[in-house]
PDB file of N, CA and C in Angstrom:
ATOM      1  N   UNK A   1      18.088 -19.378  15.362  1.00  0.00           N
ATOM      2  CA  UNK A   1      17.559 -18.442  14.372  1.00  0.00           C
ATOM      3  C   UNK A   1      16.545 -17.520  15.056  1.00  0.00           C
ATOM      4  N   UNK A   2      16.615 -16.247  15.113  1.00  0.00           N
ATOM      5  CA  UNK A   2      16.009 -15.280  15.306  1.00  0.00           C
ATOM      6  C   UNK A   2      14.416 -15.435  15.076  1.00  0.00           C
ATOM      7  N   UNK A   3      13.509 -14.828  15.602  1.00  0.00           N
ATOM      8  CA  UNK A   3      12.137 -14.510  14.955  1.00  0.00           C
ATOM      9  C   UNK A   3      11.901 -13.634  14.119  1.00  0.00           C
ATOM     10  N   UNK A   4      11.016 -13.661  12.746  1.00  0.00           N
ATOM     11  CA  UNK A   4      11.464 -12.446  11.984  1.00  0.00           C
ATOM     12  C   UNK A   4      10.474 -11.553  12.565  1.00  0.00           C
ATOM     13  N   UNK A   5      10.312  -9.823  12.242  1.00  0.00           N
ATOM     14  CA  UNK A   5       9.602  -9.305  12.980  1.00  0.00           C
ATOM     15  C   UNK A   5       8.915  -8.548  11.968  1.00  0.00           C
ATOM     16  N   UNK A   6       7.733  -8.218  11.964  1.00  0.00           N
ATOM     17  CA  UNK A   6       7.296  -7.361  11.035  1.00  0.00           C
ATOM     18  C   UNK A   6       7.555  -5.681  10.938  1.00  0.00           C
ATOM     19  N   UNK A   7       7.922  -5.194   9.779  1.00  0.00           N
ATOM     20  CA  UNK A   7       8.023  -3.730   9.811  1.00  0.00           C
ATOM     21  C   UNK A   7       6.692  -3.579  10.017  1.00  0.00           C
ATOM     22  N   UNK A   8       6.169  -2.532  11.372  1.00  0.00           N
ATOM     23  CA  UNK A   8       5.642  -2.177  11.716  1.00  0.00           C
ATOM     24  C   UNK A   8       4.830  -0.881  10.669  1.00  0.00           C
ATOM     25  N   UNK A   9       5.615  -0.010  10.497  1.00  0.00           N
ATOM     26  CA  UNK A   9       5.264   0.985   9.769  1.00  0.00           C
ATOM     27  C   UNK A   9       4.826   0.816   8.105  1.00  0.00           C
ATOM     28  N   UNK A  10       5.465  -0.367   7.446  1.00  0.00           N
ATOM     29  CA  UNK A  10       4.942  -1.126   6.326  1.00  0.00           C
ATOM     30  C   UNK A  10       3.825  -1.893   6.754  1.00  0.00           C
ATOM     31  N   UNK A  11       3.308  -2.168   7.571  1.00  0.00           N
ATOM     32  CA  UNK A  11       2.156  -3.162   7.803  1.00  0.00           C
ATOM     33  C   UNK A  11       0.829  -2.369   7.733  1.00  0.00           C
ATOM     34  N   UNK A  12       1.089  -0.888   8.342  1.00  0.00           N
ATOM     35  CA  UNK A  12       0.077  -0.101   8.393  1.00  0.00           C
ATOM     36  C   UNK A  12      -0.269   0.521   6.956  1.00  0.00           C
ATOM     37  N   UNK A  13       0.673   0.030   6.278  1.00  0.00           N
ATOM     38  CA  UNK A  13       0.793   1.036   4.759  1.00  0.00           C
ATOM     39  C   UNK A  13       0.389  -0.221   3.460  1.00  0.00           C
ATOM     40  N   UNK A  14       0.715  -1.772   3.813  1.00  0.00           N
ATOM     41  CA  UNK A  14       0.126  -2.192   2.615  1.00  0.00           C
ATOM     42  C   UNK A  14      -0.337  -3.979   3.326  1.00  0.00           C
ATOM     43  N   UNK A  15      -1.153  -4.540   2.634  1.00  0.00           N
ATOM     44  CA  UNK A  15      -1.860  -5.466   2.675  1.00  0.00           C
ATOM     45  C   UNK A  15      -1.715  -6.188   1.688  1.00  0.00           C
ATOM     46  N   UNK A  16      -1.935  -7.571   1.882  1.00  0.00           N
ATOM     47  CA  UNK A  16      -1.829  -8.325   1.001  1.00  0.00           C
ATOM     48  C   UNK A  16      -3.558  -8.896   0.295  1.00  0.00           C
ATOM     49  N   UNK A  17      -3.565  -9.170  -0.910  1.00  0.00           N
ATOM     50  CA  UNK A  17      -4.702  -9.864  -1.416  1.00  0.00           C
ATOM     51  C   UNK A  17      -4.374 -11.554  -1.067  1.00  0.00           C
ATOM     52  N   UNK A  18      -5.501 -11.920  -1.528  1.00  0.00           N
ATOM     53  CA  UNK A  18      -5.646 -12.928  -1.447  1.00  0.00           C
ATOM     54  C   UNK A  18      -4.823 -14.224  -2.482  1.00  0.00           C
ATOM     55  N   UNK A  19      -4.663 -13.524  -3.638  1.00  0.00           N
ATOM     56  CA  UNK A  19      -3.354 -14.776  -4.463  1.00  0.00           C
ATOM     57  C   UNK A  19      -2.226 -13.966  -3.625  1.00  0.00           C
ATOM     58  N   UNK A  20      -1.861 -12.781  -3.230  1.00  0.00           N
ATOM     59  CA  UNK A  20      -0.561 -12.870  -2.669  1.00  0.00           C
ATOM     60  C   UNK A  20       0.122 -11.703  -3.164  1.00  0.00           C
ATOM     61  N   UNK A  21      -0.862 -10.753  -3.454  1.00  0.00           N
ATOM     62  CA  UNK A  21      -0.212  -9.575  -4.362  1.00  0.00           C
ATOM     63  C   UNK A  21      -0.422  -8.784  -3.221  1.00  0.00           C
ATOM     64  N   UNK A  22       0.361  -7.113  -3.344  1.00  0.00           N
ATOM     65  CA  UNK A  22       0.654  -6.130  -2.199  1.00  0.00           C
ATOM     66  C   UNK A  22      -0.433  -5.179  -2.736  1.00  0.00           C
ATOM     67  N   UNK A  23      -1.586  -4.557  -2.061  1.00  0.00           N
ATOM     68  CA  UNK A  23      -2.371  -3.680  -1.991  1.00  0.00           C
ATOM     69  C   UNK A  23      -1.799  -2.074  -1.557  1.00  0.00           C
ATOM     70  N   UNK A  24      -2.336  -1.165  -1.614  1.00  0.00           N
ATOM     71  CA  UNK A  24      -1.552   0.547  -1.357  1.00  0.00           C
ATOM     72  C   UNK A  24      -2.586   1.024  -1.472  1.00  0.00           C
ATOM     73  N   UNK A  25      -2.624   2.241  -0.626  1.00  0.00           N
ATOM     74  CA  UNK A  25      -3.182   3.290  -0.426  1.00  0.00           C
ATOM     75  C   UNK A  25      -2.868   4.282  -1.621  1.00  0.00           C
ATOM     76  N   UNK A  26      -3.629   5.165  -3.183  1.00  0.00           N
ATOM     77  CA  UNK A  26      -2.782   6.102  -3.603  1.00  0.00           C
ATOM     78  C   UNK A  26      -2.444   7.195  -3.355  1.00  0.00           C
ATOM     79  N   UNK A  27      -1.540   7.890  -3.347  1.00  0.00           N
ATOM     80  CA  UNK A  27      -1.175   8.447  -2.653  1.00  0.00           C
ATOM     81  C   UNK A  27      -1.783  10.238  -2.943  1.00  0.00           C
ATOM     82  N   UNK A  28      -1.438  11.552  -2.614  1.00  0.00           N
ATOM     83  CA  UNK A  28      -2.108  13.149  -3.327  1.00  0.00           C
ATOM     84  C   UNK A  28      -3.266  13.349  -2.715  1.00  0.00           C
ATOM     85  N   UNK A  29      -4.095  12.278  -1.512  1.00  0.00           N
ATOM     86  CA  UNK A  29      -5.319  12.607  -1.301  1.00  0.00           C
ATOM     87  C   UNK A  29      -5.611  13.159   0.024  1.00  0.00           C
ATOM     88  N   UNK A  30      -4.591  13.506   0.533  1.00  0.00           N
ATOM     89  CA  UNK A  30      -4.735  14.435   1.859  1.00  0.00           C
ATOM     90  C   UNK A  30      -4.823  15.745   2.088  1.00  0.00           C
ATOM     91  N   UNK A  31      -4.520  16.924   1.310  1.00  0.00           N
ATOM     92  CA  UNK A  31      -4.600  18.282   1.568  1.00  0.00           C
ATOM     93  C   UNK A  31      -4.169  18.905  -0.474  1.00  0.00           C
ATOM     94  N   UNK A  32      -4.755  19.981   0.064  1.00  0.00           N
ATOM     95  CA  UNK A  32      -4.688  20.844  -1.082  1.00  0.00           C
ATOM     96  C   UNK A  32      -5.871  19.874  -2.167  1.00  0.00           C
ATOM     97  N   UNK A  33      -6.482  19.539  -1.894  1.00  0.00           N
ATOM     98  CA  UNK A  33      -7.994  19.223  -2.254  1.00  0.00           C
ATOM     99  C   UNK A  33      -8.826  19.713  -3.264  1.00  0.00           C
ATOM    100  N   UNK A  34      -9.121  21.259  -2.851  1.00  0.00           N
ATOM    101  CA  UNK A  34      -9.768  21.572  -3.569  1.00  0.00           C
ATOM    102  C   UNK A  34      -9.437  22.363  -5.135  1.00  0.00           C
ATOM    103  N   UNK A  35      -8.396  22.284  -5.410  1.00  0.00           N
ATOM    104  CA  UNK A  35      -7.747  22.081  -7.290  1.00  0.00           C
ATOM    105  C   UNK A  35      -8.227  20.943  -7.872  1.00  0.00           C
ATOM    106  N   UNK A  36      -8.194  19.622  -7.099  1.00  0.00           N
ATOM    107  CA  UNK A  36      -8.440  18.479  -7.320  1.00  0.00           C
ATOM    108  C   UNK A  36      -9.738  18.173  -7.837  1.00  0.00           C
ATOM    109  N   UNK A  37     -10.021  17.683  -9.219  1.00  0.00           N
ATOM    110  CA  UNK A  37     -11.621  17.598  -9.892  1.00  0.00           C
ATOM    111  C   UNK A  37     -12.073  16.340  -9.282  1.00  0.00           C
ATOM    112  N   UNK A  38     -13.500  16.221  -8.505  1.00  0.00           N
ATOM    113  CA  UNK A  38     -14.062  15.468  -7.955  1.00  0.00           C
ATOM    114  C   UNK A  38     -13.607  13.741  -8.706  1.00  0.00           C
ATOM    115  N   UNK A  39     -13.810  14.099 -10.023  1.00  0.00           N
ATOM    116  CA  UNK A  39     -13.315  12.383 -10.040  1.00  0.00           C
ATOM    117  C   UNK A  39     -12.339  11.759 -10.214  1.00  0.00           C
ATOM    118  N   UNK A  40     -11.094  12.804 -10.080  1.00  0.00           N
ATOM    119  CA  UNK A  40     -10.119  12.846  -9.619  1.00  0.00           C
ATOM    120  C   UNK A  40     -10.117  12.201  -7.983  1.00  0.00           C
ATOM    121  N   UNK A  41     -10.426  12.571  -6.937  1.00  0.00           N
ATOM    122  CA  UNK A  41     -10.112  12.413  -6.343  1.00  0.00           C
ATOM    123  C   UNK A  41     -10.960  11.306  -5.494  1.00  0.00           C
ATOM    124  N   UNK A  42     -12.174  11.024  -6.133  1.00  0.00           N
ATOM    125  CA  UNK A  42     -13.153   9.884  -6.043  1.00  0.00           C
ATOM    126  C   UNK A  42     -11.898   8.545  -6.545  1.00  0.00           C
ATOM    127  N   UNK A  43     -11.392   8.765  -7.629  1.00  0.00           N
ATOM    128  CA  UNK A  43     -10.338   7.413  -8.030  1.00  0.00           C
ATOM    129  C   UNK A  43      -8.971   7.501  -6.973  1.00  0.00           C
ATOM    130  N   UNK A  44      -8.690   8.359  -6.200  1.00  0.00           N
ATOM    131  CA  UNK A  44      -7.468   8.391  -4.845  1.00  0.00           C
ATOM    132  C   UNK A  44      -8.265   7.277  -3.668  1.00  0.00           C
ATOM    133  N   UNK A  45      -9.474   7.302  -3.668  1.00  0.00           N
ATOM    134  CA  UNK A  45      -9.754   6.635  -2.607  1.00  0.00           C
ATOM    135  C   UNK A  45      -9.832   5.182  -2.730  1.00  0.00           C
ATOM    136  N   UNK A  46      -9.552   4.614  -4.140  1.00  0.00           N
ATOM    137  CA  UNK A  46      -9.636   3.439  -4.022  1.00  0.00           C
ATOM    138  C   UNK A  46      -8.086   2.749  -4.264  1.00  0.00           C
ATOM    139  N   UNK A  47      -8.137   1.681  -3.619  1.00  0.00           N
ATOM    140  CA  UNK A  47      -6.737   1.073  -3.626  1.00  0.00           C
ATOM    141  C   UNK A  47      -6.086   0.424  -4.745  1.00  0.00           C
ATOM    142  N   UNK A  48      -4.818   0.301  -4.914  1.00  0.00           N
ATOM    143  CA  UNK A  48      -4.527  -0.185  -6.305  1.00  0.00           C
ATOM    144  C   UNK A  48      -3.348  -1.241  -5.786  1.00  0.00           C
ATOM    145  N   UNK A  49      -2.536  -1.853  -6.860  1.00  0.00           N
ATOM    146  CA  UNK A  49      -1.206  -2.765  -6.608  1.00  0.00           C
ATOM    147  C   UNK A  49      -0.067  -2.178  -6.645  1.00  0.00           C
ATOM    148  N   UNK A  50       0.840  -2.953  -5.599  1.00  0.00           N
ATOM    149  CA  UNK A  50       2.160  -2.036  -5.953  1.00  0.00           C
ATOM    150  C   UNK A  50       2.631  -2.590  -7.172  1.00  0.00           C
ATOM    151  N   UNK A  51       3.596  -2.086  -7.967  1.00  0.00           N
ATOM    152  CA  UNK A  51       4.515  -2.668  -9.351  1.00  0.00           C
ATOM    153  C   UNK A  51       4.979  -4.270  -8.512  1.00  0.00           C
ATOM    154  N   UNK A  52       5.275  -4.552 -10.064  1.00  0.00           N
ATOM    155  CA  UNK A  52       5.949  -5.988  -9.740  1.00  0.00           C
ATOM    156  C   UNK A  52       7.442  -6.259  -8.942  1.00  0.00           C
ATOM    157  N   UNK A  53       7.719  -5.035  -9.312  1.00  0.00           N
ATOM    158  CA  UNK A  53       9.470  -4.225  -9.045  1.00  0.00           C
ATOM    159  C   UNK A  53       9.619  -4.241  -7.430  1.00  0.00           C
ATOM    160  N   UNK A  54       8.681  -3.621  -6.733  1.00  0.00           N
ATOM    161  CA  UNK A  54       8.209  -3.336  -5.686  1.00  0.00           C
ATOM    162  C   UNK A  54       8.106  -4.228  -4.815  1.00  0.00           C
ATOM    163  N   UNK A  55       7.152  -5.394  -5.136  1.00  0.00           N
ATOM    164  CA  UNK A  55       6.194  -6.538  -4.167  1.00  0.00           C
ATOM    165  C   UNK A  55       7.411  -7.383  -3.731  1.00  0.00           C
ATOM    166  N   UNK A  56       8.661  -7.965  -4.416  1.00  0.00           N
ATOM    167  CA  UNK A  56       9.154  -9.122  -3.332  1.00  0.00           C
ATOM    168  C   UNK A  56       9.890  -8.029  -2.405  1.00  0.00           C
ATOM    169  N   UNK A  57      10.626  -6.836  -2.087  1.00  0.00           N
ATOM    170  CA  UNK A  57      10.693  -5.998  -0.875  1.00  0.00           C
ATOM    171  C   UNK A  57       9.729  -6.099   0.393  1.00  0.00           C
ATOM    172  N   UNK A  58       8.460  -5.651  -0.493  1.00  0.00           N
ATOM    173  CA  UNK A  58       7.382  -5.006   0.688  1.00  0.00           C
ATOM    174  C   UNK A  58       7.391  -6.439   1.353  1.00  0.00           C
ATOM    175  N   UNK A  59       6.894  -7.538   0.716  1.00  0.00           N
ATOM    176  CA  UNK A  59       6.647  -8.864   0.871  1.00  0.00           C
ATOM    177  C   UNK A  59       7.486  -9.326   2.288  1.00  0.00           C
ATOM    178  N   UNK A  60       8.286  -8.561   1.944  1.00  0.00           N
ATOM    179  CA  UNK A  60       9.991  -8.927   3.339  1.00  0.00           C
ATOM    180  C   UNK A  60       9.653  -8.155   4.727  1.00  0.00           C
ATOM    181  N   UNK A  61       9.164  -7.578   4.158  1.00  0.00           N
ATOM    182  CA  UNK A  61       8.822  -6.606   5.443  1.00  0.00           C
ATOM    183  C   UNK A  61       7.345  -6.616   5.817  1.00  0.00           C
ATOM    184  N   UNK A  62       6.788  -7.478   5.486  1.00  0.00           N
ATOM    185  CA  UNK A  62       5.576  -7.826   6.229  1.00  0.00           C
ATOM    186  C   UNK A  62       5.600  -9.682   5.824  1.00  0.00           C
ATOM    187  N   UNK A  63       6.514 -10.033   6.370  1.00  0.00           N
ATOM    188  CA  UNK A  63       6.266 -11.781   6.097  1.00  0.00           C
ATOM    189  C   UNK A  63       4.998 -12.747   6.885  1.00  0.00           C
ATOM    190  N   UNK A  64       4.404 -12.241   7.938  1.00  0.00           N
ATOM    191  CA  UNK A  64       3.154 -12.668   8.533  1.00  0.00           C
ATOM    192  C   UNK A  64       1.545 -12.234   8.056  1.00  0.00           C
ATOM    193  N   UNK A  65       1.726 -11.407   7.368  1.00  0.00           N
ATOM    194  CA  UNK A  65       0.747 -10.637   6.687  1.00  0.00           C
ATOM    195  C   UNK A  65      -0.208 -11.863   5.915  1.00  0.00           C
TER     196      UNK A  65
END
């Protein structure tokens, strides 16, 4: 049996908590900025969960995490 390997490029993009749920970056907060109302974009910087839909995928692709 093979070693599994981690997606590299998913590892840099989400994290796991501590019960075991997938963490994300949200996403709109890199350019074209200034349209964007300050607390608008004060709530981009903080991290949120992926959907439930989502997590056993990501989960696959970062199994050492």
């Amino acid at each position: 049996m093979p070693k599994i390997k981690t997606h590299r490029g998913a590892a840099k993009r989400f994290r796991l908590t501590g019960k075991g749920k997938v963490r994300r970056a949200k996403a709109f907060a890199n350019h074209i900025l200034t349209k964007k109302s300050p607390k608008r974009k004060r709530n981009l910087r903080q991290m949120t969960l992926v959907s439930d839909a989502d997590a056993p995928r990501i989960k696959r692709l970062i199994p050492h995490a």
